[in-house]
N, C-alpha and C. Protein backbone atom coordinates (compact mmCIF):
# COMPACT_ATOMS: atom_id res chain seq x y z
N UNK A 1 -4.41 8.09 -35.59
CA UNK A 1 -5.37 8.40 -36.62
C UNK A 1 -4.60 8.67 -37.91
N UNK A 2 -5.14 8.45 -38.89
CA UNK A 2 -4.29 8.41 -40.36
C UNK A 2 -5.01 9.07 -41.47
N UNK A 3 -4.67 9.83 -42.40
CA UNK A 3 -5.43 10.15 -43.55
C UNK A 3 -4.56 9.79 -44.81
N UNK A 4 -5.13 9.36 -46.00
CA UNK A 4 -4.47 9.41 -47.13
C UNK A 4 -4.48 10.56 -48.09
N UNK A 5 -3.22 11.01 -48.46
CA UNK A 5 -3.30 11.73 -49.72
C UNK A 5 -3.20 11.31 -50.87
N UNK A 6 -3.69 11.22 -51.87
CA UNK A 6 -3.84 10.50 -53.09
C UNK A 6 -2.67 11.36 -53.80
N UNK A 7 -2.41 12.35 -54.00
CA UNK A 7 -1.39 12.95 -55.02
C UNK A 7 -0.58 13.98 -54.49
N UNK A 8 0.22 14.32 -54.95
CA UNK A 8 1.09 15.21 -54.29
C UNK A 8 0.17 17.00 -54.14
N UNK A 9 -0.63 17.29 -55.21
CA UNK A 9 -0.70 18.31 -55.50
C UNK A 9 -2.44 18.53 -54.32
N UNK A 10 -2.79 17.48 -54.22
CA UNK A 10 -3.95 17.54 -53.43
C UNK A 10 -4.23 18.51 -52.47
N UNK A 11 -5.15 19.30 -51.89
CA UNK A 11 -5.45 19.51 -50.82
C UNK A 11 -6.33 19.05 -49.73
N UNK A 12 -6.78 18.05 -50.12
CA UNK A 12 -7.16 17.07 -48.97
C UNK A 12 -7.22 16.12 -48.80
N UNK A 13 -6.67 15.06 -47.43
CA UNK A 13 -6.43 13.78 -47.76
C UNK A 13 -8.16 12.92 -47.62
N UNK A 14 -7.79 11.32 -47.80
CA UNK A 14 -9.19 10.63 -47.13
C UNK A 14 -8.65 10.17 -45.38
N UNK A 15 -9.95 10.68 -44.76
CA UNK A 15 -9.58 9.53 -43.55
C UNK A 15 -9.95 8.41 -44.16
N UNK A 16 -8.79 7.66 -43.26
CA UNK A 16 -8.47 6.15 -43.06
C UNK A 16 -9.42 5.50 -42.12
N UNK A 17 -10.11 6.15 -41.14
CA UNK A 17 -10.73 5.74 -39.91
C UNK A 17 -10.92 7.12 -39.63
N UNK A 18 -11.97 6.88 -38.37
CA UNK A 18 -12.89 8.03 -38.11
C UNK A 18 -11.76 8.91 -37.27
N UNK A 19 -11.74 10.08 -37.32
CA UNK A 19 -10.45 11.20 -37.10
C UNK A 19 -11.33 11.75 -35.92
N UNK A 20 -10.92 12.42 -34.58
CA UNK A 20 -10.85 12.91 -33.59
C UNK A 20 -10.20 13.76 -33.59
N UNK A 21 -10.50 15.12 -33.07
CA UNK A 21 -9.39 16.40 -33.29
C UNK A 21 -7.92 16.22 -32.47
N UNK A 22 -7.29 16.28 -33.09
CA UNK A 22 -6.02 15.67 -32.78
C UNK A 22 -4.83 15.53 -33.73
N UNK A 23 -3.48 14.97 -33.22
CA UNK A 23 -2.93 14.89 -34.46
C UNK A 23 -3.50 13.49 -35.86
N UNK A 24 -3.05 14.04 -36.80
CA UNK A 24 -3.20 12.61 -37.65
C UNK A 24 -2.28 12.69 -38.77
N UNK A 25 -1.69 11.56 -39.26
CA UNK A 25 -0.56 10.90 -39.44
C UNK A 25 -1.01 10.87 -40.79
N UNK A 26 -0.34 11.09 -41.79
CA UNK A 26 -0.47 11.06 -43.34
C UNK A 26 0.28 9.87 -43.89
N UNK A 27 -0.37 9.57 -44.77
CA UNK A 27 0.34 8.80 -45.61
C UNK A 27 0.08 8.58 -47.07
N UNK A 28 0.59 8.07 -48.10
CA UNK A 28 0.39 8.17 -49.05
C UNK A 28 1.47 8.94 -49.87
N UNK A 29 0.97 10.05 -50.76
CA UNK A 29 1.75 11.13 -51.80
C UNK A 29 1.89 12.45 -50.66
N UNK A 30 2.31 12.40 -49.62
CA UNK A 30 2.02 13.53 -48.54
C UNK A 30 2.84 14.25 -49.03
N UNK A 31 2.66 15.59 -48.37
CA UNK A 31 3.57 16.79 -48.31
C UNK A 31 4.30 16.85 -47.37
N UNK A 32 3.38 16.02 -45.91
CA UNK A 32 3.95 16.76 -44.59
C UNK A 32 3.78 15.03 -44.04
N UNK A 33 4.47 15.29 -42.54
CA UNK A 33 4.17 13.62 -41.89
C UNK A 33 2.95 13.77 -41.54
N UNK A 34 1.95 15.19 -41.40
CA UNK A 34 0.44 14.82 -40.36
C UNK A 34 0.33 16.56 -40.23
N UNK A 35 -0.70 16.46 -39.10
CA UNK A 35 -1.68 17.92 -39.41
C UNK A 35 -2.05 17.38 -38.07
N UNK A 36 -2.70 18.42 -37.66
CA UNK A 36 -3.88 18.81 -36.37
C UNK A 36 -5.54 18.61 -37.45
N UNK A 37 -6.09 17.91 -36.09
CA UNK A 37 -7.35 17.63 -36.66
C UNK A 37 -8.32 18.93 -36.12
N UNK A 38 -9.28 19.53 -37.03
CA UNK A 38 -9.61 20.56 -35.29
C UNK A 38 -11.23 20.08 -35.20
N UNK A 39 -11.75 19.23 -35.84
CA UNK A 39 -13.05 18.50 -35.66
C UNK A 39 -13.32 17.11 -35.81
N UNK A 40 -13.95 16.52 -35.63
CA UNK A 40 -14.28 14.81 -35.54
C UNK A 40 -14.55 15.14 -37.33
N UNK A 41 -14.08 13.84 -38.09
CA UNK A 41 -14.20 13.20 -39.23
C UNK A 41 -14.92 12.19 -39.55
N UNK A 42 -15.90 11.65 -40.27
CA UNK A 42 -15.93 10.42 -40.46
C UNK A 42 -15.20 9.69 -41.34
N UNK A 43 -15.01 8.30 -40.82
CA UNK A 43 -14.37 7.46 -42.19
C UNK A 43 -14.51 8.00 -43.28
N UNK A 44 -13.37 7.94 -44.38
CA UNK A 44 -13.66 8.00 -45.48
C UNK A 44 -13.85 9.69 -46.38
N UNK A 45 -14.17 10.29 -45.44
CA UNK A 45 -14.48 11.71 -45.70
C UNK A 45 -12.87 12.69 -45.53
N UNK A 46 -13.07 13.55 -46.21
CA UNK A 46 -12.33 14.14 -46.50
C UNK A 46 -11.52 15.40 -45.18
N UNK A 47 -10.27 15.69 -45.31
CA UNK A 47 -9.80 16.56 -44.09
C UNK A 47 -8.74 17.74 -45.05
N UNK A 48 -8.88 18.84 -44.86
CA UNK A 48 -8.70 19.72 -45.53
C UNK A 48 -6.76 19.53 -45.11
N UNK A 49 -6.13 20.18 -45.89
CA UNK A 49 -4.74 19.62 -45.93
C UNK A 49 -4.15 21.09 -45.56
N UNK A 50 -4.83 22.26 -45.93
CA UNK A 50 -4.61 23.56 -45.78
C UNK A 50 -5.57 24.19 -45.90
N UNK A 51 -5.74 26.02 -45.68
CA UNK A 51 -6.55 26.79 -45.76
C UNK A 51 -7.04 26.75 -47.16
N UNK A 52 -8.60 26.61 -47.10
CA UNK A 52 -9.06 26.65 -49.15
C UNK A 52 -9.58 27.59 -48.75
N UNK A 53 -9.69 29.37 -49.56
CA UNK A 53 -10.91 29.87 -49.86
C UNK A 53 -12.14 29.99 -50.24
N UNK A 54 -13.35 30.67 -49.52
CA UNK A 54 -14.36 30.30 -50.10
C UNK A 54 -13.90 30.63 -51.64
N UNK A 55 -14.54 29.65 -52.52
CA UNK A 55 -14.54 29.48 -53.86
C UNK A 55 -13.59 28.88 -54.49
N UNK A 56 -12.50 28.63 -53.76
CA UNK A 56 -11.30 27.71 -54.14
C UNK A 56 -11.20 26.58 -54.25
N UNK A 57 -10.78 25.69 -55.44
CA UNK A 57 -11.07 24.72 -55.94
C UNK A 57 -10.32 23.33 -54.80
N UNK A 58 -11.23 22.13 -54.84
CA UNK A 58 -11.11 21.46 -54.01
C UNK A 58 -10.19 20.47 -54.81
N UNK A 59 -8.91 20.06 -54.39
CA UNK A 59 -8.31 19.08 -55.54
C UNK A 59 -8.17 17.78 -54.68
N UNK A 60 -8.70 16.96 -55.48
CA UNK A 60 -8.15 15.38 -55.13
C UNK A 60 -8.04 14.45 -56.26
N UNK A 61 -6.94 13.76 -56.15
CA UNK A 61 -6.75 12.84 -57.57
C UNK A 61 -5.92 13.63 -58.06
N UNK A 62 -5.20 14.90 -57.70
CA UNK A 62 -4.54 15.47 -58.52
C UNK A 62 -5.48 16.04 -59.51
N UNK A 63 -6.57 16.42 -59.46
CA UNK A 63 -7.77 16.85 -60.18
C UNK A 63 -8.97 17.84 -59.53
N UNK A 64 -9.39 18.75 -60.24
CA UNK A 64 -10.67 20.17 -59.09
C UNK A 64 -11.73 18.88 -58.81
N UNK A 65 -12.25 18.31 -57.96
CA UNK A 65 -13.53 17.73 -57.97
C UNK A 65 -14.71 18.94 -57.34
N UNK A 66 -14.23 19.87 -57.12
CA UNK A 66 -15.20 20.66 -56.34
C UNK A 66 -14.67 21.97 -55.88
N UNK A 67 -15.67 23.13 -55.31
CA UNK A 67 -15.11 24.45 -55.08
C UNK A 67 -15.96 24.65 -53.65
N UNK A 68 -14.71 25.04 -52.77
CA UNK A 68 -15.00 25.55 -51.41
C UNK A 68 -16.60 26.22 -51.10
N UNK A 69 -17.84 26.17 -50.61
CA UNK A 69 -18.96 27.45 -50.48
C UNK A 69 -18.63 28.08 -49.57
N UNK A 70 -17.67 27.73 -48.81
CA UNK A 70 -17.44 28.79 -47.92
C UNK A 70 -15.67 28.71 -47.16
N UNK A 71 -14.97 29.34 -46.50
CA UNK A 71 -13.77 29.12 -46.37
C UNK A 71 -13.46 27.95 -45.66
N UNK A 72 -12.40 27.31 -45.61
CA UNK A 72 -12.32 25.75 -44.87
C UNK A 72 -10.84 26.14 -44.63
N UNK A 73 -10.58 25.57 -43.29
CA UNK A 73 -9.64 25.77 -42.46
C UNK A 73 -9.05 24.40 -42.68
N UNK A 74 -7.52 24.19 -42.59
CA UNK A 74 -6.60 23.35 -42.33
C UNK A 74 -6.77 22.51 -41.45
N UNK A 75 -7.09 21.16 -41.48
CA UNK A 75 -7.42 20.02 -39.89
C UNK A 75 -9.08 20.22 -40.59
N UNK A 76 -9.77 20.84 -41.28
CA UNK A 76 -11.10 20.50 -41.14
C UNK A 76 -11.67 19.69 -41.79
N UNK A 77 -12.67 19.26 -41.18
CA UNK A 77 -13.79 18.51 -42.83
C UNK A 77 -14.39 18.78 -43.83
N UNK A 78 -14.01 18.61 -44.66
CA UNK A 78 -14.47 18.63 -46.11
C UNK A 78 -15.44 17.57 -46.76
N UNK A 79 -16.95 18.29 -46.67
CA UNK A 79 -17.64 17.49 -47.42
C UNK A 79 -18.60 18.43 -47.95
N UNK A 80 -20.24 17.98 -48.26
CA UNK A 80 -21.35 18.27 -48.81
C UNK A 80 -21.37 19.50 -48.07
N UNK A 81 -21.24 19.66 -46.86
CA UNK A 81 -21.72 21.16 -45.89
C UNK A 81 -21.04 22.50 -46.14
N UNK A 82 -19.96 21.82 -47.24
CA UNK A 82 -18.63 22.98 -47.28
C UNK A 82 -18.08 23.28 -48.64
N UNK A 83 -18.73 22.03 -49.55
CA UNK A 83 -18.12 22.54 -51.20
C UNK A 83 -19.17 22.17 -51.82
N UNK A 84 -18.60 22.48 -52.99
CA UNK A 84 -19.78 22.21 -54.23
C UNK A 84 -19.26 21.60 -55.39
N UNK A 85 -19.79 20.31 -55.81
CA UNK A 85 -19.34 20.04 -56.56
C UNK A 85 -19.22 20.28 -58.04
N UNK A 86 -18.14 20.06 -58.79
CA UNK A 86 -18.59 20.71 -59.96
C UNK A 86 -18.60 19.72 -61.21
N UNK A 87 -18.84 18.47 -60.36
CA UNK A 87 -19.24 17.78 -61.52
C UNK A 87 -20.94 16.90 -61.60
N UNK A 88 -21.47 17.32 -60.20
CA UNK A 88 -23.02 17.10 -59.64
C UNK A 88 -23.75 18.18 -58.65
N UNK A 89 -24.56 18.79 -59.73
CA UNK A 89 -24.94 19.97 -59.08
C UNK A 89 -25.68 19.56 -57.86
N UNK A 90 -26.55 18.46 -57.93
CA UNK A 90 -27.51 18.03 -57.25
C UNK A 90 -26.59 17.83 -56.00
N UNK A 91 -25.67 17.86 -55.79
CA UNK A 91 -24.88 16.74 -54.20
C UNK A 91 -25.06 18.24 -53.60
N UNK A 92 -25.18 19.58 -53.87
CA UNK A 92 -25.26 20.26 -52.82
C UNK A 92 -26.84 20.42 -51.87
N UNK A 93 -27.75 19.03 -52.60
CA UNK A 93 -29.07 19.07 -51.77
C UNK A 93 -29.20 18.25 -50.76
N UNK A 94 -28.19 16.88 -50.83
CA UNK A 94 -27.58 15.63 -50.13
C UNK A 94 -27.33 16.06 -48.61
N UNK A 95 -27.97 15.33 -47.03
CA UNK A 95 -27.40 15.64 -46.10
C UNK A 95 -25.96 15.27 -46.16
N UNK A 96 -25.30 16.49 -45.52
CA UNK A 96 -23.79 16.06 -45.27
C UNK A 96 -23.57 14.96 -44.43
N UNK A 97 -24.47 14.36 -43.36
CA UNK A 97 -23.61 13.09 -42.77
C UNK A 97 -24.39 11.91 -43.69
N UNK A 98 -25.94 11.75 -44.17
CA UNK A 98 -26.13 10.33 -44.47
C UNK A 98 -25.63 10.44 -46.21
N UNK A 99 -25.35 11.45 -46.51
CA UNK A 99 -26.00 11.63 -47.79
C UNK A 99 -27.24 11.37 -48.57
N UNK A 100 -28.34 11.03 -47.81
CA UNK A 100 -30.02 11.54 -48.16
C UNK A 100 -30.35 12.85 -49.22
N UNK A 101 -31.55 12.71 -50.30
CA UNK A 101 -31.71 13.90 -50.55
C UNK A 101 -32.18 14.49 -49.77
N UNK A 102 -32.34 15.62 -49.88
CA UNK A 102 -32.79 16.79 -49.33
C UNK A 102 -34.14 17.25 -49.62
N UNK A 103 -33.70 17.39 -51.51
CA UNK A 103 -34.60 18.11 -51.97
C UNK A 103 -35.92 16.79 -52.87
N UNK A 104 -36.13 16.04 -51.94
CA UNK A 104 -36.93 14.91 -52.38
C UNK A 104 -37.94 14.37 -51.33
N UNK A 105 -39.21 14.47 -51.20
CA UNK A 105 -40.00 14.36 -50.11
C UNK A 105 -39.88 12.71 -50.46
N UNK A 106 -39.94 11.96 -49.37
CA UNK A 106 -40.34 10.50 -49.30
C UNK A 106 -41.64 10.12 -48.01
N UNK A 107 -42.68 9.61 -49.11
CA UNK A 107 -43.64 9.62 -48.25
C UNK A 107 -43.92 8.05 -47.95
């Protein structure tokens, strides 16, 4: 299993493919060769690189895209269920797996 880190300063990489708790193999601008996974990932979605505090800024790109809502553990997933973004208020109404609104009845 593989994740990318986009920048050195990042704290979380992208999976490469869908992640299984387990080890997974970095590549990219890494810090480290890999991490323990401690939950299933989907493609594409994000895996925390270290401990973020709740409220601690989420960096990728070498840039904050977002702030922790609650604390996120090292090996975990990082998405809609766990930060907030701070450049679309609205993505914290989005389900975390389809990304659907939430806050939008469709009849």
């Amino acid at each position: 299993m593989t994740a990318f880190q986009i920048d050195f300063s990042d704290n979380v990489a992208t999976a490469l493919e869908e992640i299984s708790p387990g080890w997974v193999e970095l590549r990219g601008d890494a810090q480290t060769a890999g991490l323990e996974a401690m939950e299933k990932i989907p493609e594409g979605h994000k895996i925390a690189l270290r401990d973020i505090a709740q409220g601690g800024d989420i960096i990728k790109y070498g840039v904050r895209i977002g702030r922790a809502a609650k604390p996120i553990f090292k090996g975990s997933w990082v998405h809609l269920h766990n930060i907030r973004s701070v450049y679309d208020e609205r993505s914290s109404h989005l389900d975390a797996v389809t990304g659907a609104p939430k806050d939008t009845r469709y009849e």
